[in-house]
PDB file of N, CA and C in Angstrom:
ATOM      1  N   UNK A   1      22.687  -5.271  13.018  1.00  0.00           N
ATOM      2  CA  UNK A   1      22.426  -4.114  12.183  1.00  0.00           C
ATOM      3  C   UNK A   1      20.936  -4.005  11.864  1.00  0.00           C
ATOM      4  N   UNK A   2      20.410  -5.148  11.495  1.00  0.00           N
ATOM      5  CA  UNK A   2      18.899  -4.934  11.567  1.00  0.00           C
ATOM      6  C   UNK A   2      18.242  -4.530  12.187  1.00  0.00           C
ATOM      7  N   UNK A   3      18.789  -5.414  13.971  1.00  0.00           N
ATOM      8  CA  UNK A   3      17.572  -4.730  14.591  1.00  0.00           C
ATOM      9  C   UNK A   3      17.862  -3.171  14.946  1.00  0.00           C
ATOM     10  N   UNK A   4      19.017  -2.846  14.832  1.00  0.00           N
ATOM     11  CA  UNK A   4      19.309  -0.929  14.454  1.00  0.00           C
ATOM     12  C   UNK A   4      18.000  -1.132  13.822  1.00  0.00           C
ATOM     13  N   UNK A   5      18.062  -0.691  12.548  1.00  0.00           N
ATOM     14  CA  UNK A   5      17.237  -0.119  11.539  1.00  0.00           C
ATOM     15  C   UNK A   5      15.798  -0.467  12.234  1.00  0.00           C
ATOM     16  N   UNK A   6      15.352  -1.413  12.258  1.00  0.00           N
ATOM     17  CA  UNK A   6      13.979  -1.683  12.533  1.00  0.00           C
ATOM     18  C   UNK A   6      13.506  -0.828  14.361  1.00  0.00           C
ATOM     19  N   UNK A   7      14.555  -0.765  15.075  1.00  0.00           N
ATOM     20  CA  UNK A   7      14.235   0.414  16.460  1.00  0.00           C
ATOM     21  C   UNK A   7      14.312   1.348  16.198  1.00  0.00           C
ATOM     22  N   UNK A   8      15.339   2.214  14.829  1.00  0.00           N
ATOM     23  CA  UNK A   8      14.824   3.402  14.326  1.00  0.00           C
ATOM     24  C   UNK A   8      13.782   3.762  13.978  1.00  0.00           C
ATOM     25  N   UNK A   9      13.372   2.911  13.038  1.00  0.00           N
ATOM     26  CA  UNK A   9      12.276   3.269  12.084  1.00  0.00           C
ATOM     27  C   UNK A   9      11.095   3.187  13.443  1.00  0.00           C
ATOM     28  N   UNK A  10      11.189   2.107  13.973  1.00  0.00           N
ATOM     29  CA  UNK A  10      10.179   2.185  15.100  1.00  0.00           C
ATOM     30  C   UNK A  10      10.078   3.677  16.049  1.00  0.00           C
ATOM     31  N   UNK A  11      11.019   3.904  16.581  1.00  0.00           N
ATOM     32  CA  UNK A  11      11.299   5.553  17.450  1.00  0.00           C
ATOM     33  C   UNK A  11      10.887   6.646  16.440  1.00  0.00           C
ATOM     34  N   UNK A  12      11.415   6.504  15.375  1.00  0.00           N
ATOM     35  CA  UNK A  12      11.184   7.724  14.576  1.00  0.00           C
ATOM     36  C   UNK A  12       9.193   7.515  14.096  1.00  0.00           C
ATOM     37  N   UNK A  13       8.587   6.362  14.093  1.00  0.00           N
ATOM     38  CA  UNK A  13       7.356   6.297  13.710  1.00  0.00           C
ATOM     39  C   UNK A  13       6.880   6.895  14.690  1.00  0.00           C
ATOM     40  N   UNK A  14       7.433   6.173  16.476  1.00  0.00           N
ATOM     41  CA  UNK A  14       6.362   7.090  17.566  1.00  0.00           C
ATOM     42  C   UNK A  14       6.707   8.287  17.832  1.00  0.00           C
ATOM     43  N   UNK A  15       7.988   8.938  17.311  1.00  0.00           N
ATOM     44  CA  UNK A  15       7.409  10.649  17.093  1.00  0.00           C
ATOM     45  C   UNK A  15       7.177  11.265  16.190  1.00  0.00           C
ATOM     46  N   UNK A  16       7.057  10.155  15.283  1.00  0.00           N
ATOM     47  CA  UNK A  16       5.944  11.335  14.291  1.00  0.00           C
ATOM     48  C   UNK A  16       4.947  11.577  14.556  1.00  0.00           C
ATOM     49  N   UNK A  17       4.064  10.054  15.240  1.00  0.00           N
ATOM     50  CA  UNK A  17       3.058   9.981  16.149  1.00  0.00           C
ATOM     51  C   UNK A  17       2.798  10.757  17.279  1.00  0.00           C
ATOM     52  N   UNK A  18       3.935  10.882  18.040  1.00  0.00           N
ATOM     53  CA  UNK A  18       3.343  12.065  19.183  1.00  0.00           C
ATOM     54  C   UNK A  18       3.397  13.295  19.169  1.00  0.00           C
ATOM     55  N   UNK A  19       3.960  13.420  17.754  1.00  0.00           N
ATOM     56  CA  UNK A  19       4.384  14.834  17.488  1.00  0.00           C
ATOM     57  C   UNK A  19       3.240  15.453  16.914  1.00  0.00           C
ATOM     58  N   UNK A  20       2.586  14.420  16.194  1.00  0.00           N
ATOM     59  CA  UNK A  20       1.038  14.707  15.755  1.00  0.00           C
ATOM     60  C   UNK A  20       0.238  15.431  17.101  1.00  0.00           C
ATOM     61  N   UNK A  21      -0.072  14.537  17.926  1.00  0.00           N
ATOM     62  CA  UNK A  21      -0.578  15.121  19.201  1.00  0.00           C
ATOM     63  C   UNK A  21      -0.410  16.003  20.219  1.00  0.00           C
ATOM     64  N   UNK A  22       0.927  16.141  20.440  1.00  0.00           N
ATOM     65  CA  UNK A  22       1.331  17.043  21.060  1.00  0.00           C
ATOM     66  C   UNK A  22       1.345  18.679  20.242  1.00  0.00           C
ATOM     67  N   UNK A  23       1.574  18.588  18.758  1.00  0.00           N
ATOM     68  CA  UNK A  23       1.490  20.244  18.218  1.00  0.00           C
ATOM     69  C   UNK A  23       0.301  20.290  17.844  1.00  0.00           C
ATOM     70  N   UNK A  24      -0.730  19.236  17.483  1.00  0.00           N
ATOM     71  CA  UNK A  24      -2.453  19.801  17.128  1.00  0.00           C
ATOM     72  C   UNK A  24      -2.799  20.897  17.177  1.00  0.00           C
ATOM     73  N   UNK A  25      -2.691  21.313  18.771  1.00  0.00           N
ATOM     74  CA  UNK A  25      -3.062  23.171  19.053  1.00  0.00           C
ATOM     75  C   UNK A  25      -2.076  24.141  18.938  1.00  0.00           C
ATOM     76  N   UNK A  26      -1.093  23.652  18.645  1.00  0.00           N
ATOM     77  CA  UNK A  26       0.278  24.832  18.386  1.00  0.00           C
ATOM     78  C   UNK A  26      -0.095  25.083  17.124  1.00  0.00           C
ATOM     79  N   UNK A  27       0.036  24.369  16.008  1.00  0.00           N
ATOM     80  CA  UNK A  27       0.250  24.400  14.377  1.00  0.00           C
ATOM     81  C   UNK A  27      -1.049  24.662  14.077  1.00  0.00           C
ATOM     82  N   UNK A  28      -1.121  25.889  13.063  1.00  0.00           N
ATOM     83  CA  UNK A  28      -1.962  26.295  12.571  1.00  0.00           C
ATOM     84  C   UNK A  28      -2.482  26.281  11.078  1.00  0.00           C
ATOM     85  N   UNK A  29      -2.952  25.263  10.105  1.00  0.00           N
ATOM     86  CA  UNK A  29      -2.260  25.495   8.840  1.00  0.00           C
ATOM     87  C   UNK A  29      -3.593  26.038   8.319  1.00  0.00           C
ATOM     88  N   UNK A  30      -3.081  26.277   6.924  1.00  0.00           N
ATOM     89  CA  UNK A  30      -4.188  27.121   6.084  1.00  0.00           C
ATOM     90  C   UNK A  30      -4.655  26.176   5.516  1.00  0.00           C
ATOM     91  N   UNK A  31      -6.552  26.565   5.730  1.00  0.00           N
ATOM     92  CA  UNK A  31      -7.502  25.802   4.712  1.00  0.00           C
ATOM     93  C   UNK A  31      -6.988  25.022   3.551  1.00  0.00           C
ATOM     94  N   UNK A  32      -5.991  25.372   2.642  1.00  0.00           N
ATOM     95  CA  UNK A  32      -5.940  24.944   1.348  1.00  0.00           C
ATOM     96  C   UNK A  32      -5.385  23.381   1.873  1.00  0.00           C
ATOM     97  N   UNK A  33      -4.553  23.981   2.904  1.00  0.00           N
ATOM     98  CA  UNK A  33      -3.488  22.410   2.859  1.00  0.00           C
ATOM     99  C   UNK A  33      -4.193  21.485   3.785  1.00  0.00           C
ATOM    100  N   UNK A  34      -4.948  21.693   5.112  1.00  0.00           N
ATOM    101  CA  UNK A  34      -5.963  20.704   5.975  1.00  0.00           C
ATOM    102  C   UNK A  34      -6.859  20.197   4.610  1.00  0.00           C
ATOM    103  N   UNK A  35      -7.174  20.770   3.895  1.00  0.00           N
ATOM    104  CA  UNK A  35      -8.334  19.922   2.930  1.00  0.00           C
ATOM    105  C   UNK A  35      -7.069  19.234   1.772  1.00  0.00           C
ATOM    106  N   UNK A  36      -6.134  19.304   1.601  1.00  0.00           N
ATOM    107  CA  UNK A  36      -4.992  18.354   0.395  1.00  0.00           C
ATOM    108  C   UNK A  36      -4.597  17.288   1.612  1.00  0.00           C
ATOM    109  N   UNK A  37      -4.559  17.455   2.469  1.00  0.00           N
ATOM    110  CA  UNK A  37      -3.715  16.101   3.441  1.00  0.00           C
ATOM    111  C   UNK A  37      -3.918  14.912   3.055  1.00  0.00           C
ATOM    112  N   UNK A  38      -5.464  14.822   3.242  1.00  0.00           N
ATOM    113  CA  UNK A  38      -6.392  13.606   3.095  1.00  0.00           C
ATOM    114  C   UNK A  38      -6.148  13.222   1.664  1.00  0.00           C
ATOM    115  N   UNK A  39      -6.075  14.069   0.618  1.00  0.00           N
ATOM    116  CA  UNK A  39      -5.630  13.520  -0.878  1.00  0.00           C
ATOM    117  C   UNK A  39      -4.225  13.248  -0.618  1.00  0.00           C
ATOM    118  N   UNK A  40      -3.217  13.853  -0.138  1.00  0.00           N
ATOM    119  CA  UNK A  40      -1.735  13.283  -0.160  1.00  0.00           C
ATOM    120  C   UNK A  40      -2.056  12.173   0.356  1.00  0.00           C
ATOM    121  N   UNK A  41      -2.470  11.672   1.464  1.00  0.00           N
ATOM    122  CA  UNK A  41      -2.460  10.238   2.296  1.00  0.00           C
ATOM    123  C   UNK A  41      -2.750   9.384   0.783  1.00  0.00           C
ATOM    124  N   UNK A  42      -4.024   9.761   0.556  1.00  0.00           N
ATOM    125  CA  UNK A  42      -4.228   8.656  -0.466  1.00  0.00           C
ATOM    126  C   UNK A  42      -3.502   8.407  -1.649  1.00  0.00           C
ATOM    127  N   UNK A  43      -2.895   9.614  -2.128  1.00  0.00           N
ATOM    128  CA  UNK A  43      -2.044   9.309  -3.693  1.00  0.00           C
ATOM    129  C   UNK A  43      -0.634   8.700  -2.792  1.00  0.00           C
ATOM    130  N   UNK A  44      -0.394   8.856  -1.482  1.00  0.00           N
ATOM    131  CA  UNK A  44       0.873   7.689  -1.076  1.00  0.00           C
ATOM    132  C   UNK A  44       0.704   6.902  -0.995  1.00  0.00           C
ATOM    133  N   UNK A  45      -0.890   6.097  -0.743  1.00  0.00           N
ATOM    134  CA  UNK A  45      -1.083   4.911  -0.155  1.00  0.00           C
ATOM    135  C   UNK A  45      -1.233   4.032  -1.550  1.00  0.00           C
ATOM    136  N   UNK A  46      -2.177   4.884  -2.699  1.00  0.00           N
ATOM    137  CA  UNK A  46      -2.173   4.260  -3.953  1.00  0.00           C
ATOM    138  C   UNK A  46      -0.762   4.304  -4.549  1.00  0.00           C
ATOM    139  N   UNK A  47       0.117   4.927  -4.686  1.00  0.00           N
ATOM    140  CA  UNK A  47       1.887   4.592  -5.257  1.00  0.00           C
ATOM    141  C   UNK A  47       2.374   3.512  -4.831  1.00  0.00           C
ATOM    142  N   UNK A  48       2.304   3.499  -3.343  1.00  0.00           N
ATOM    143  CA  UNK A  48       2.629   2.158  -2.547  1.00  0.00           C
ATOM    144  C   UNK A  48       2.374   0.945  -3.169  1.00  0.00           C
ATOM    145  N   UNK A  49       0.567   1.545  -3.301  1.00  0.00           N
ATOM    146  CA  UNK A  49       0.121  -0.367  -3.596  1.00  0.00           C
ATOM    147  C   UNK A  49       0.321  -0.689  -5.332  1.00  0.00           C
ATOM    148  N   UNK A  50       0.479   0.636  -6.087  1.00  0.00           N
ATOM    149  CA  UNK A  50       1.075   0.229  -7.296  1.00  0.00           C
ATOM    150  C   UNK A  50       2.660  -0.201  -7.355  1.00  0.00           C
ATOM    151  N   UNK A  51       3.586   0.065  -6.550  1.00  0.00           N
ATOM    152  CA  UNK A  51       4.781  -0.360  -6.884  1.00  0.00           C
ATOM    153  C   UNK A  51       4.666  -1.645  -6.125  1.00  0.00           C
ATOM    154  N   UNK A  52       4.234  -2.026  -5.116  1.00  0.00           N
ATOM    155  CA  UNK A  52       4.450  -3.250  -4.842  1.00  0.00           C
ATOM    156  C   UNK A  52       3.470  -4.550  -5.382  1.00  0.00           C
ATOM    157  N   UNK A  53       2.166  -4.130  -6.419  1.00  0.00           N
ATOM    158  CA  UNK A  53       1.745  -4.676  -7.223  1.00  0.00           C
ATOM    159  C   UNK A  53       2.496  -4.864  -8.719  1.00  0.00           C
ATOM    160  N   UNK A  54       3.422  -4.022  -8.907  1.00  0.00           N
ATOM    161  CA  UNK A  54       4.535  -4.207 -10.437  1.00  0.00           C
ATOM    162  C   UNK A  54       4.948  -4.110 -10.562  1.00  0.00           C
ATOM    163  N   UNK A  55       6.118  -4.034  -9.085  1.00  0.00           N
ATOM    164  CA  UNK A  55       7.880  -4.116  -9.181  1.00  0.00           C
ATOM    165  C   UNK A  55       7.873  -5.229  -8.105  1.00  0.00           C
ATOM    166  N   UNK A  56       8.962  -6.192  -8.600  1.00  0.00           N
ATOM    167  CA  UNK A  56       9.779  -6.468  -7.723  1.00  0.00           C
ATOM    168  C   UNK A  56      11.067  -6.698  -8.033  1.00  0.00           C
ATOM    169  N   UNK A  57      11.994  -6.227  -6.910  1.00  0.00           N
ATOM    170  CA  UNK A  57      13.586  -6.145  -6.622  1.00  0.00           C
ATOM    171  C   UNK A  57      13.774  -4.914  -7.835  1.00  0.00           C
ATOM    172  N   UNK A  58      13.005  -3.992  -7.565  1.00  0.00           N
ATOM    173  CA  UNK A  58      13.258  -3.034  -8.520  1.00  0.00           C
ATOM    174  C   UNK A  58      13.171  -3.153 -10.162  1.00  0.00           C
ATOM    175  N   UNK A  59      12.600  -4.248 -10.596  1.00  0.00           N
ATOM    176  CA  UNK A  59      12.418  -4.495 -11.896  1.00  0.00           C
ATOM    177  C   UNK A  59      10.590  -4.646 -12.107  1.00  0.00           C
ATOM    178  N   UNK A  60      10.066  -4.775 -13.414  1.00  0.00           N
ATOM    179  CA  UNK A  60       8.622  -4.900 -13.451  1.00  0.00           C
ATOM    180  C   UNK A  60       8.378  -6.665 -13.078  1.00  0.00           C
ATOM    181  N   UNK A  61       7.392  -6.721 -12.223  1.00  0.00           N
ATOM    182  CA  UNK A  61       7.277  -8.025 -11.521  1.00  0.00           C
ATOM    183  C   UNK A  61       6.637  -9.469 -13.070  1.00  0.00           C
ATOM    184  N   UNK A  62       6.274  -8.850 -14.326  1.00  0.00           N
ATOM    185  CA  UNK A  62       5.891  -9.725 -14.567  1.00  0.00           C
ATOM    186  C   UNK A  62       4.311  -9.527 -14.810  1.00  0.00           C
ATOM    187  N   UNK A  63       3.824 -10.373 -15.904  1.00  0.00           N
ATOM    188  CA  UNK A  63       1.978 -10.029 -15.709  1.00  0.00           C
ATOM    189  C   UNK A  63       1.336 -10.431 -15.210  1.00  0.00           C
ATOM    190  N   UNK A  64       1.763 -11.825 -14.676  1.00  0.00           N
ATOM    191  CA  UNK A  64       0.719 -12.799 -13.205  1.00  0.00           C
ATOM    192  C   UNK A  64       0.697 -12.023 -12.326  1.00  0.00           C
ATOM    193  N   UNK A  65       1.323 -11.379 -11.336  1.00  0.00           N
ATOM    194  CA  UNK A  65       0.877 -10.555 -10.136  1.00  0.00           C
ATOM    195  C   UNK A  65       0.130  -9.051 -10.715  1.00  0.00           C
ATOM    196  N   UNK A  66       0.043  -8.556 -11.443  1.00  0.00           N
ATOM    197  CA  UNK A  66      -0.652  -7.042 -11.700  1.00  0.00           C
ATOM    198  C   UNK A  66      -2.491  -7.822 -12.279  1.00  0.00           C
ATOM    199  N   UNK A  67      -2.034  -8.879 -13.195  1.00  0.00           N
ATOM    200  CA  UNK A  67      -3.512  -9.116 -12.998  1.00  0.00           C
ATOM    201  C   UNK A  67      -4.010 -10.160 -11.936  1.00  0.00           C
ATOM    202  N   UNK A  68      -3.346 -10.649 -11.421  1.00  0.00           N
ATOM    203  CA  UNK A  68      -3.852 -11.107 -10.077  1.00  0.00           C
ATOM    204  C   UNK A  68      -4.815  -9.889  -9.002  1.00  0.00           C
ATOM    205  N   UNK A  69      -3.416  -9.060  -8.888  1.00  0.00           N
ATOM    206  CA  UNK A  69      -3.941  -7.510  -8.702  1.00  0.00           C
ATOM    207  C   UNK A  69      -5.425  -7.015  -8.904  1.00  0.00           C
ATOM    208  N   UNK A  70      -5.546  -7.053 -10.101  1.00  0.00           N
ATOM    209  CA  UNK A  70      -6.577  -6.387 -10.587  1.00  0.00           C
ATOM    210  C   UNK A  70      -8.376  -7.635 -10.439  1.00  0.00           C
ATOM    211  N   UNK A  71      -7.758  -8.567 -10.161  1.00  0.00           N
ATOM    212  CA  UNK A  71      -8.615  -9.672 -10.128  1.00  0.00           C
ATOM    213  C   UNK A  71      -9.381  -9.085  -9.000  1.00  0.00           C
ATOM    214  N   UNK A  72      -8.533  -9.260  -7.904  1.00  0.00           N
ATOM    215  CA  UNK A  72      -8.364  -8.777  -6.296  1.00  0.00           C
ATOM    216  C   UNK A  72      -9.599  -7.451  -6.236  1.00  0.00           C
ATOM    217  N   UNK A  73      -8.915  -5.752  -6.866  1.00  0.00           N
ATOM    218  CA  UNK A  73      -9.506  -5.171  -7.276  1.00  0.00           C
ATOM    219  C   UNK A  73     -10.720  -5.492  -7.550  1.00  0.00           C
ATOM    220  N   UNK A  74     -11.178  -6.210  -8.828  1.00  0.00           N
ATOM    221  CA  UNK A  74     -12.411  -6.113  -9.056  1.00  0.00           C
ATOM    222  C   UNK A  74     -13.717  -6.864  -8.119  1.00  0.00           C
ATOM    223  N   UNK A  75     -12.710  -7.882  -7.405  1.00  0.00           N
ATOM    224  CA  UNK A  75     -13.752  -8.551  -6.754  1.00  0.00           C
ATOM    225  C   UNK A  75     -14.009  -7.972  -5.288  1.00  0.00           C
ATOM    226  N   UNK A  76     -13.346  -6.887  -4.838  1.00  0.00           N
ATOM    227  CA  UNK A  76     -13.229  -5.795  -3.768  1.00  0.00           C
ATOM    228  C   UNK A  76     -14.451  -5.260  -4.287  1.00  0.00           C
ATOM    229  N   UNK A  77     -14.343  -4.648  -5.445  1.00  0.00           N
ATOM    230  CA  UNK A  77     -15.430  -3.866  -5.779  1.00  0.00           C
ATOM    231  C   UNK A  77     -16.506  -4.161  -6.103  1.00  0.00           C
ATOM    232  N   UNK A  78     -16.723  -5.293  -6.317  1.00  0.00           N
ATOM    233  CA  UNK A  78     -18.126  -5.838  -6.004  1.00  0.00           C
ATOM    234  C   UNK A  78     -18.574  -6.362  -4.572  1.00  0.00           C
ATOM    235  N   UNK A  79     -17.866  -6.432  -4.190  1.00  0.00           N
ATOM    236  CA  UNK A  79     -17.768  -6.613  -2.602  1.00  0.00           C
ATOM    237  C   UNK A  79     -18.124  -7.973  -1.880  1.00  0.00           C
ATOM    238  N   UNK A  80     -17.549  -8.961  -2.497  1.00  0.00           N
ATOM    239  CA  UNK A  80     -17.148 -10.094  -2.761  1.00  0.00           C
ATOM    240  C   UNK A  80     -16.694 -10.519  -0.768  1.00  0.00           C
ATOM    241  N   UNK A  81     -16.852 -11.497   0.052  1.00  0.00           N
ATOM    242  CA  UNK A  81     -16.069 -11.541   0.968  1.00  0.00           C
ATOM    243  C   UNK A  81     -14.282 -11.530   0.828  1.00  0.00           C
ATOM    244  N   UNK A  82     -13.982 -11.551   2.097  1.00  0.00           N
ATOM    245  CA  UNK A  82     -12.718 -10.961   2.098  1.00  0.00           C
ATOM    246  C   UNK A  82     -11.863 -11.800   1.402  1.00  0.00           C
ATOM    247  N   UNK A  83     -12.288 -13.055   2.158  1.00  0.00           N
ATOM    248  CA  UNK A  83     -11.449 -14.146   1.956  1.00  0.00           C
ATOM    249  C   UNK A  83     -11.501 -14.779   0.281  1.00  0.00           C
ATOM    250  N   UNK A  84     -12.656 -14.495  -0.205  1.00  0.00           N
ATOM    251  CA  UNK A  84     -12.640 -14.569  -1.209  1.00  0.00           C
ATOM    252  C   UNK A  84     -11.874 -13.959  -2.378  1.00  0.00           C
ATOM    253  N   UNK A  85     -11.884 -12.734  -2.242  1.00  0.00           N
ATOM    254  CA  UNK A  85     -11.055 -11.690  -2.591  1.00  0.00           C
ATOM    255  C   UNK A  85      -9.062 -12.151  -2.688  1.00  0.00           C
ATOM    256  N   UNK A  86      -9.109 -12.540  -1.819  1.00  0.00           N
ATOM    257  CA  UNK A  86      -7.593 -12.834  -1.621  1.00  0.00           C
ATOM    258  C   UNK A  86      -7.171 -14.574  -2.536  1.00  0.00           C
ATOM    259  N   UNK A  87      -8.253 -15.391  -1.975  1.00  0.00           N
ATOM    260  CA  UNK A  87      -8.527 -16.416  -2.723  1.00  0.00           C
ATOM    261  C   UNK A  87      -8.470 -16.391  -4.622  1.00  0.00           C
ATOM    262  N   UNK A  88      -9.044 -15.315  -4.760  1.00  0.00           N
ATOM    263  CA  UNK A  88      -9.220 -14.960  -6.569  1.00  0.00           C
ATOM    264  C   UNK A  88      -7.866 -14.443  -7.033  1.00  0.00           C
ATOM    265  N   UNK A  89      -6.933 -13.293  -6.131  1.00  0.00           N
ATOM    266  CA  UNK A  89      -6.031 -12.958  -6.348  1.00  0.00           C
ATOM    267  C   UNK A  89      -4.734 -13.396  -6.796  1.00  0.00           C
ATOM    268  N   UNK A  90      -5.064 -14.419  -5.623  1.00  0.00           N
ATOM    269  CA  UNK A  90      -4.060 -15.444  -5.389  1.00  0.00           C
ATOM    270  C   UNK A  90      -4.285 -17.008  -6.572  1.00  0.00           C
ATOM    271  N   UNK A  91      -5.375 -16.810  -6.766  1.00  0.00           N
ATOM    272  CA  UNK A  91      -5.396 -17.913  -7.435  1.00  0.00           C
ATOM    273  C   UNK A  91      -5.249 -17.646  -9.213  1.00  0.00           C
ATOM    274  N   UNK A  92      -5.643 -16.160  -9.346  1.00  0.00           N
ATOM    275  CA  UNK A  92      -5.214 -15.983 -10.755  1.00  0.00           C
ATOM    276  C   UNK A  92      -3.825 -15.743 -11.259  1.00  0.00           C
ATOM    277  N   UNK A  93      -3.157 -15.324  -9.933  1.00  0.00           N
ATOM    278  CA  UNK A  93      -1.334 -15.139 -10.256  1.00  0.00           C
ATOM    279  C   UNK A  93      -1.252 -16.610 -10.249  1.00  0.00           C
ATOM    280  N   UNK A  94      -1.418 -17.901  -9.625  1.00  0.00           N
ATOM    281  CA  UNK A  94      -0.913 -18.575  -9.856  1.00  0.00           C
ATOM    282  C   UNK A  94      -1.284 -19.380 -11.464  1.00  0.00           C
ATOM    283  N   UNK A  95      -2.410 -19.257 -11.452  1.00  0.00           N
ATOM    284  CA  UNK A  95      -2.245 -19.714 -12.639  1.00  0.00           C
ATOM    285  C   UNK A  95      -1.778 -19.204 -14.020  1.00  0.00           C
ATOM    286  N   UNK A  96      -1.913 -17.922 -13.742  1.00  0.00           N
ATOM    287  CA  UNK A  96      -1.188 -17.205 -15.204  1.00  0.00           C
ATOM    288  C   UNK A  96       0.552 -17.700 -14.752  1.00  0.00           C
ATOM    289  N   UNK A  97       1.189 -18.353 -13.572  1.00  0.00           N
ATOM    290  CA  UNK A  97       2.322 -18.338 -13.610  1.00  0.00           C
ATOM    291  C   UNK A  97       2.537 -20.132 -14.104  1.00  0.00           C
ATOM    292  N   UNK A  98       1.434 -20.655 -13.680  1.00  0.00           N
ATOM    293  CA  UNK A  98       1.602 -21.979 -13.939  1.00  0.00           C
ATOM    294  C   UNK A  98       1.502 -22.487 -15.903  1.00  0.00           C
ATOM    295  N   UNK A  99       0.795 -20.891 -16.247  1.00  0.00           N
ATOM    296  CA  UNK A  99       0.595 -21.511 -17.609  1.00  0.00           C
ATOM    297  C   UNK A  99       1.805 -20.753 -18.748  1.00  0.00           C
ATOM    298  N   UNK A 100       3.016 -20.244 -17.610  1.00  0.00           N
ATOM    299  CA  UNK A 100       4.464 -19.887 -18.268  1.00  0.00           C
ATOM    300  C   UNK A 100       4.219 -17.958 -18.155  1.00  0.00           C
ATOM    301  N   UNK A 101       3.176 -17.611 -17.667  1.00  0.00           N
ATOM    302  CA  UNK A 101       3.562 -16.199 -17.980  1.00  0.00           C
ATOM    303  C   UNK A 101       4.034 -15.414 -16.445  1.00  0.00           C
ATOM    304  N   UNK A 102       5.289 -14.571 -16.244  1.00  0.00           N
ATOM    305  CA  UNK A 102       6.133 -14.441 -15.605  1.00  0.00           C
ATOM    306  C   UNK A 102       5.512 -13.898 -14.461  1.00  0.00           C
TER     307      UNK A 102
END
């Protein structure tokens, strides 16, 4: 049954993908919506990374991973190496979990 689901989702990804390419010159849309795309992409991509930064199994994950999160965040934005970045993240969830907070 899995691998169902996972060759769907796969088939249905490469035609959304070629469907992109193949109608480019057919579909014509209006100014308003070619300039919102690029904001929809991003307010999906930011929902994404907020629910899977403060839910898990459908409940709120707890405060070690959101400020781990935000650790991550800030040291992105200073522009910190990568590895570092993941290193801080990772190392502040664990310890806010090691010192009892969920």
């Amino acid at each position: 049954m899995l691998i169902a689901v996972i060759l769907a989702l796969a088939a249905g990804t490469y035609g959304f993908r070629l469907a992109g390419v193949l109608l480019r010159d057919r579909l014509d849309l209006p100014e308003w919506s070619q300039r919102l795309l690029p904001v929809c992409a991003a307010a999906l991509l930011a929902a994404l990374a907020a629910t899977a930064a403060l839910t898990e199994a459908g409940r709120f994950a707890g405060c070690a991973r959101p400020a781990g999160v935000l650790v991550g965040v800030l040291l992105a934005w200073r522009r910190v190496p990568f590895v570092l970045v993941v290193v801080g993240a990772a190392g502040t969830t664990a310890v806010l979990r090691l010192l009892g907070l969920p």
